[in-house]
Protein backbone atom coordinates (compact mmCIF):
# COMPACT_ATOMS: atom_id res chain seq x y z
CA UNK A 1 -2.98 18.55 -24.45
CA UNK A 2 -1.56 15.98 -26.63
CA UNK A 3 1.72 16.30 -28.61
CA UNK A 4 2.02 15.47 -32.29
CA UNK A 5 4.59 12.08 -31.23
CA UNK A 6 1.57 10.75 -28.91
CA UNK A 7 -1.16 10.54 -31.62
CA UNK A 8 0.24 7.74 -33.12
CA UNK A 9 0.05 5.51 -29.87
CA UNK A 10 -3.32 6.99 -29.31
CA UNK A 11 -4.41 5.60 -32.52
CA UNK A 12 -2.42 1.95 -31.49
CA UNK A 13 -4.53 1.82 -28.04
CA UNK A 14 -7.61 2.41 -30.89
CA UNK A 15 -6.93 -0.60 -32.39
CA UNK A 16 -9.08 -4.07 -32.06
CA UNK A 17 -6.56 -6.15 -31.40
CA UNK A 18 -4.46 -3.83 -29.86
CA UNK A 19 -1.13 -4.43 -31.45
CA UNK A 20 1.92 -6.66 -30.41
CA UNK A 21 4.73 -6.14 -33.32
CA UNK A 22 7.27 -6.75 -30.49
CA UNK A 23 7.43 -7.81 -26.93
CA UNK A 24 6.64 -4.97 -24.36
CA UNK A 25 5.87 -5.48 -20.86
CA UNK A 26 4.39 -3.38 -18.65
CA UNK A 27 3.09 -3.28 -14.39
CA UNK A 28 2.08 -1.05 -12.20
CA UNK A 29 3.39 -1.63 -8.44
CA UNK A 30 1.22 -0.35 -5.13
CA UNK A 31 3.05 1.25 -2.36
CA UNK A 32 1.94 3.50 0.55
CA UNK A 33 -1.64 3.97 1.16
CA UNK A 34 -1.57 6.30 4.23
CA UNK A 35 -2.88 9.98 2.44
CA UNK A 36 -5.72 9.51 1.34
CA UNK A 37 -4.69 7.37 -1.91
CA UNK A 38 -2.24 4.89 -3.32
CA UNK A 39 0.84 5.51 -4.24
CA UNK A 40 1.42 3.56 -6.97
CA UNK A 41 3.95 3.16 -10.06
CA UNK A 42 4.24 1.96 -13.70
CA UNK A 43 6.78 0.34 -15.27
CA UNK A 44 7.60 -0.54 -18.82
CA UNK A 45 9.95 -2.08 -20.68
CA UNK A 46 11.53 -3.18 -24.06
CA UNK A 47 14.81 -4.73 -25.18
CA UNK A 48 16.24 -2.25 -27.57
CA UNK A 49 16.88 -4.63 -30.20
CA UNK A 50 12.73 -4.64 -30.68
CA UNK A 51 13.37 -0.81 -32.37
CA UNK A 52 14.75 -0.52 -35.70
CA UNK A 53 18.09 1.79 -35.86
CA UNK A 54 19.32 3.89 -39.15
CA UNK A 55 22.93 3.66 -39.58
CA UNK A 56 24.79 6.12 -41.22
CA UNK A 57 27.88 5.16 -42.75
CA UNK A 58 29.24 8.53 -43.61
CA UNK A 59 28.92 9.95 -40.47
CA UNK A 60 29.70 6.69 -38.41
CA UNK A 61 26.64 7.43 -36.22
CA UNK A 62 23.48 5.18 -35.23
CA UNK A 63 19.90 6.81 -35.43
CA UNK A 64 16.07 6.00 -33.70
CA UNK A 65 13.34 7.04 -32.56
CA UNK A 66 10.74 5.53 -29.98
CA UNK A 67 8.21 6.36 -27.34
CA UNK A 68 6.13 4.95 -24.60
CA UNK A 69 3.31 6.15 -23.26
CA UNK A 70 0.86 5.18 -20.49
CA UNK A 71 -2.70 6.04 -19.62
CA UNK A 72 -4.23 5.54 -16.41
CA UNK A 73 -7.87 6.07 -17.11
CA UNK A 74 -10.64 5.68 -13.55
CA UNK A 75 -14.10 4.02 -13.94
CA UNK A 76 -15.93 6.91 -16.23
CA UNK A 77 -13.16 5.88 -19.11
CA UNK A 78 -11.88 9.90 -18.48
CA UNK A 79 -7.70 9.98 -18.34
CA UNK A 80 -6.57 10.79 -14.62
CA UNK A 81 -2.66 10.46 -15.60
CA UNK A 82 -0.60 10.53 -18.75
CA UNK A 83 2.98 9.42 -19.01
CA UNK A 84 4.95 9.69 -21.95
CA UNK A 85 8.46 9.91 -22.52
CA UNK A 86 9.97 10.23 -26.27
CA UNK A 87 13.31 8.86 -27.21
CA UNK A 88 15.11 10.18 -30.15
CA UNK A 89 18.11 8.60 -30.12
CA UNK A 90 21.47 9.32 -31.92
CA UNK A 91 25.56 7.97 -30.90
CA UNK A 92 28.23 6.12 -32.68
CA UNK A 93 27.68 3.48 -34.66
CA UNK A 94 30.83 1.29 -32.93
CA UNK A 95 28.85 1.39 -29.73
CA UNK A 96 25.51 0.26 -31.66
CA UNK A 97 25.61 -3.76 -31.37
CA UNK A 98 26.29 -3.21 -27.50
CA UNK A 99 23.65 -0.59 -27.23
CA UNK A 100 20.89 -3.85 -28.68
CA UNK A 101 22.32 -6.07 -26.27
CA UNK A 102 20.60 -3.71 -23.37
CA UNK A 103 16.86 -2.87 -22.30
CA UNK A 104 14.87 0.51 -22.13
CA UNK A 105 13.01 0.56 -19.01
CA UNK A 106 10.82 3.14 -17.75
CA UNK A 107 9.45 4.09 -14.11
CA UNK A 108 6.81 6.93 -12.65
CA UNK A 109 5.11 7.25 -9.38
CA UNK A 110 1.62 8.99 -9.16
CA UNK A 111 -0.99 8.51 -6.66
CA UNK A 112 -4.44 7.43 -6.87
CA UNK A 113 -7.43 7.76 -4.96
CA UNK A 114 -9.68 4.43 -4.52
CA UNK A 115 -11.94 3.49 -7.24
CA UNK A 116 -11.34 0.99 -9.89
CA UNK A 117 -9.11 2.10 -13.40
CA UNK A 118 -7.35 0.95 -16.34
CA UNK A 119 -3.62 1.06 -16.98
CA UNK A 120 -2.93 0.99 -20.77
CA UNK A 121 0.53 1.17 -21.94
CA UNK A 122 1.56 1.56 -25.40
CA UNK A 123 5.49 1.37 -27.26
CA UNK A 124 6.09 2.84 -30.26
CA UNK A 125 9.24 2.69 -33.00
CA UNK A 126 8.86 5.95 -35.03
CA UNK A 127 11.13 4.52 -37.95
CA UNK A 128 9.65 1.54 -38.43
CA UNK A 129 5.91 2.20 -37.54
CA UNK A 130 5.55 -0.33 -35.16
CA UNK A 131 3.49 -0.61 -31.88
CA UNK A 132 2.72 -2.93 -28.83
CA UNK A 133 0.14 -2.04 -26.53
CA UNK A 134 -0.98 -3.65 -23.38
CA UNK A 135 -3.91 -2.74 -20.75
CA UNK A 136 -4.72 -4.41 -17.38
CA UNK A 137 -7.14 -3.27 -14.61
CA UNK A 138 -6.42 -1.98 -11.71
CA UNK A 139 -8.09 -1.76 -8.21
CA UNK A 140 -7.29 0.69 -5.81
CA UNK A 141 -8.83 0.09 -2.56
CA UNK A 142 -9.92 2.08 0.59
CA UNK A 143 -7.53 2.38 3.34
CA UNK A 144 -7.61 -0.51 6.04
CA UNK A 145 -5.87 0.14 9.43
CA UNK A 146 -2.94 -2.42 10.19
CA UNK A 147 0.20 -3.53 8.82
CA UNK A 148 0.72 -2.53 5.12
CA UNK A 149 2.69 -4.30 2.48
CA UNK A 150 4.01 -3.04 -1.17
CA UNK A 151 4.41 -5.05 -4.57
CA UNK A 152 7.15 -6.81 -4.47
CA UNK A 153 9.78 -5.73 -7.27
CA UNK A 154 12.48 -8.05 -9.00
CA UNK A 155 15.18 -5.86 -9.49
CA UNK A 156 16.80 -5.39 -13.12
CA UNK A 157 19.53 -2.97 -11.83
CA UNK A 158 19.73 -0.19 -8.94
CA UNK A 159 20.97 3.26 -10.63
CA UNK A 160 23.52 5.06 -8.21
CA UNK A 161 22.05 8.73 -7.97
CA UNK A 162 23.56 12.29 -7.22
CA UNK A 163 22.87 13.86 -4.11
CA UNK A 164 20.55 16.42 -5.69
CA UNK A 165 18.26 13.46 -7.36
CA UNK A 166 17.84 11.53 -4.04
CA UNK A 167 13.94 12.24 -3.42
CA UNK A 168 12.95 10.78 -0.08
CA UNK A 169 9.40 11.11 -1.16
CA UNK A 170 9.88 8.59 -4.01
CA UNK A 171 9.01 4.76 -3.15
CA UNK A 172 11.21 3.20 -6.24
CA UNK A 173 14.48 4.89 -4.61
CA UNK A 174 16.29 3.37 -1.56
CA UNK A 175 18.94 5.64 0.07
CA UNK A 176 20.83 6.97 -2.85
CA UNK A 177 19.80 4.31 -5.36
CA UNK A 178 16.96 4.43 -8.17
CA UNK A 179 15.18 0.49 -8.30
CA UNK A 180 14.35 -0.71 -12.14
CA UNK A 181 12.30 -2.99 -11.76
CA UNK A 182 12.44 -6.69 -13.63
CA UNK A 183 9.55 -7.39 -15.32
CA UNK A 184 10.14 -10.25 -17.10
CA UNK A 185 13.69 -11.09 -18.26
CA UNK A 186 14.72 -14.07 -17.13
CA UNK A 187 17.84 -13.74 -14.47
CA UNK A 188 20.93 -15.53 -15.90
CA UNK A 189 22.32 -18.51 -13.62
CA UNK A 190 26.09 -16.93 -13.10
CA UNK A 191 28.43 -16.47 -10.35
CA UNK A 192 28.30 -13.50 -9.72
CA UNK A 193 24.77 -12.40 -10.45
CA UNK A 194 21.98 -12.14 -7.90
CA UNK A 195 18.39 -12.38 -7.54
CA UNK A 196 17.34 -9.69 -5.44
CA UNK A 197 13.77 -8.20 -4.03
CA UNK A 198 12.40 -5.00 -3.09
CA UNK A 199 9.69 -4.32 -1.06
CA UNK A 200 8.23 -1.79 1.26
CA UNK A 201 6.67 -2.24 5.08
CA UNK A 202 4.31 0.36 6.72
CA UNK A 203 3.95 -0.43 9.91
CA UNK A 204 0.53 -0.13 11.82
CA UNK A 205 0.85 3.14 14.15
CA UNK A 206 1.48 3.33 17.67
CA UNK A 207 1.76 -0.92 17.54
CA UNK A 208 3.75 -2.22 20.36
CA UNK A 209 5.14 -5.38 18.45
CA UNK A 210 8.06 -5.23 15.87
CA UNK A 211 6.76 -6.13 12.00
CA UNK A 212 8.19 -9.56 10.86
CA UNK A 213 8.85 -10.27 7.59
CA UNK A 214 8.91 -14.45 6.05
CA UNK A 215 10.04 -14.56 1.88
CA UNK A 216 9.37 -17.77 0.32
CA UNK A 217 10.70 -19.00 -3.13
CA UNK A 218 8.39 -21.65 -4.59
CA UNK A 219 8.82 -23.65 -7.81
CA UNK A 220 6.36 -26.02 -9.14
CA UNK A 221 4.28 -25.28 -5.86
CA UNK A 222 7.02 -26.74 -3.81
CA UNK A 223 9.11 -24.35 -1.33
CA UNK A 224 12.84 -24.14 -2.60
CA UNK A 225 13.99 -21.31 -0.57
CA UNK A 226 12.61 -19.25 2.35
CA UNK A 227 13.81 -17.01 5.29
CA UNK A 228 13.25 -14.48 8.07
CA UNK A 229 15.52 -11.63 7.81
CA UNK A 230 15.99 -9.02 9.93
CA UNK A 231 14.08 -5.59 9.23
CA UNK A 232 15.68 -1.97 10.10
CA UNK A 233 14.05 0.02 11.77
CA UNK A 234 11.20 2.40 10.16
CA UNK A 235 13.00 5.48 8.43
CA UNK A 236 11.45 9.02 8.98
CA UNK A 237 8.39 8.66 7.13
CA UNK A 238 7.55 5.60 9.33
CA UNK A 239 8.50 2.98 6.61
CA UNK A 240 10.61 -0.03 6.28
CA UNK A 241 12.58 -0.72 2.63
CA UNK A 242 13.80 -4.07 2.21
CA UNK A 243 16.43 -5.38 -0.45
CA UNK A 244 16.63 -9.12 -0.11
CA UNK A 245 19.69 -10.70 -2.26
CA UNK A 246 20.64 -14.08 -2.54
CA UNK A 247 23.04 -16.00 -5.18
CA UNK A 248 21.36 -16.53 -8.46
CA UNK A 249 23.25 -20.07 -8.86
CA UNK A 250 21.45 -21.41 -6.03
CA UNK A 251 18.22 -22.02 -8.12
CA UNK A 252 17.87 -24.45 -10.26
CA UNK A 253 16.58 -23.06 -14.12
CA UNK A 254 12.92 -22.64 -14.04
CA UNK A 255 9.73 -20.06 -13.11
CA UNK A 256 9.81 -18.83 -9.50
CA UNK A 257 6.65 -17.69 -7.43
CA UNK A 258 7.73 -15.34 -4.11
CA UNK A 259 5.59 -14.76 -1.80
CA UNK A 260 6.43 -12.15 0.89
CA UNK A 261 4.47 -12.07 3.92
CA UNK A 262 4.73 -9.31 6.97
CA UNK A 263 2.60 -9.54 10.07
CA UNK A 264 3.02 -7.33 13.36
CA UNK A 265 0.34 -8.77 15.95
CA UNK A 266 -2.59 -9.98 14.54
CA UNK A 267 -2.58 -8.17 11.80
CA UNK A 268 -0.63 -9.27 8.04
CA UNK A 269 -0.66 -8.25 4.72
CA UNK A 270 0.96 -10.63 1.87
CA UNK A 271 2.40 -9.88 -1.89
CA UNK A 272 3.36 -12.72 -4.82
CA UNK A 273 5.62 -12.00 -7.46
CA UNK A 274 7.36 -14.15 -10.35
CA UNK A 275 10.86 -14.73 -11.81
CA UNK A 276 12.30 -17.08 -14.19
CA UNK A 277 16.22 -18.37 -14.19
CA UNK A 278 18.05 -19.18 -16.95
CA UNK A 279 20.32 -22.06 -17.50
């Protein structure tokens, strides 16, 4: 069942080209593959100066209205999974210009079983009738014995959560925080600020040897940072989280490839991801 705020992104996802009135980015991250499928997540985001706000100066209040939605459709072109959160917004208009300044992100796990499909992700501004779309393919394959390895996330910000939100289940939440995930804004070169990773581990069952885990920054091909760290041991569903930070003012301005690679006897499993530093 579709509701009357999703037809209008339907119709954008319609479109030849699809549209791109404002920058919207958009992955979907892999995680456990143990159950018979992949869990697996999508991510969006959008800086909220993209949408357009109504101010009212009577009531000294700020006004808008966007959604996102995402389809992931499998190999027959039929919808297996539809996402889509709506955000009417509505505060005061003195907390507006700081409210542009900031980034609407969005995050949902599903699973999937293996076949190939299509990710399609769509952003919307109600008030301004405005849309950018994006779609990418996606490959989900069977199940492999030995060591397994998730995406590796850049982290935007970790989101402190109440006891009563803290799903164990949920691969985008270590211990009592909820990971957004970077997808693209560059990381600002201050003291202060940090670059961090986050990544998962599945160990092979009933292996004798302790996974171990090598990170690797690399910019213009060349390595510019790299390291070993320690791993803690597997948590109750048999997996391994890692959060990796190190100093953001260490690295010189530029695009970063990481590469994150985890073996436990003769068996690995690697992941790339990218980053870019600002001056």
């Amino acid at each position: 069942m579709m509701l009357p705020y999703e037809l209008p992104m339907l119709a954008a996802l319609d479109a030849n080209p699809l549209p791109n009135d404002f920058e919207l980015h958009s992955a979907v991250l892999h995680f456990d593959q143990r159950d018979g499928g992949m869990q697996c997540a999508v991510a969006a985001e959008a800086l909220l100066a993209n949408f357009q706000f109504t101010e009212d100066k009577k009531t000294r209040t700020y006004s808008a209205h966007f959604s996102l939605m995402a389809l992931v459709k499998d190999g027959q072109g039929q919808i297996v999974k539809k996402l889509s959160p709506d955000y009417p917004l509505q505060g005061p208009l003195d907390k507006l210009d700081s409210l542009k300044k900031g980034i609407v992100t969005y995050t949902e796990t599903f699973q999937l079983k293996p076949g190939h499909y299509t990710v399609e992700t769509v952003a919307l501004d109600h008030d301004a009738n405005k849309a950018a779309a994006k779609r990418t393919s996606l490959l989900v394959p069977p199940f492999k014995e030995g060591i397994g390895l998730s995406s590796v996330a850049v982290i935007r910000q970790a989101v402190t959560l109440k006891p009563d939100e803290v799903d164990a289940s949920n691969p985008l939440q270590y211990e009592d925080l909820r990971i957004l995930p970077n997808l693209a804004v560059p990381i600002p070169r201050t003291p202060g600020t940090e670059l961090s990773l986050y990544l998962m581990i599945y160990p092979e069952a009933g292996a004798s040897e302790k996974p171990r885990l090598a990170v690797q920054f690399r910019k213009d091909g060349k390595i510019v940072a790299q390291g070993m760290p320690d791993l803690p041991p597997p948590d109750a569903q048999g997996r391994i989280a890692y959060v990796g930070r190190l100093p953001a003012e260490t690295f010189p301005p530029g695009s970063y490839e990481i590469r994150a690679v985890v073996r436990q006897g003769a068996s690995t499993a690697e992941e790339f991801a990218f980053v870019s530093v600002n001056p």
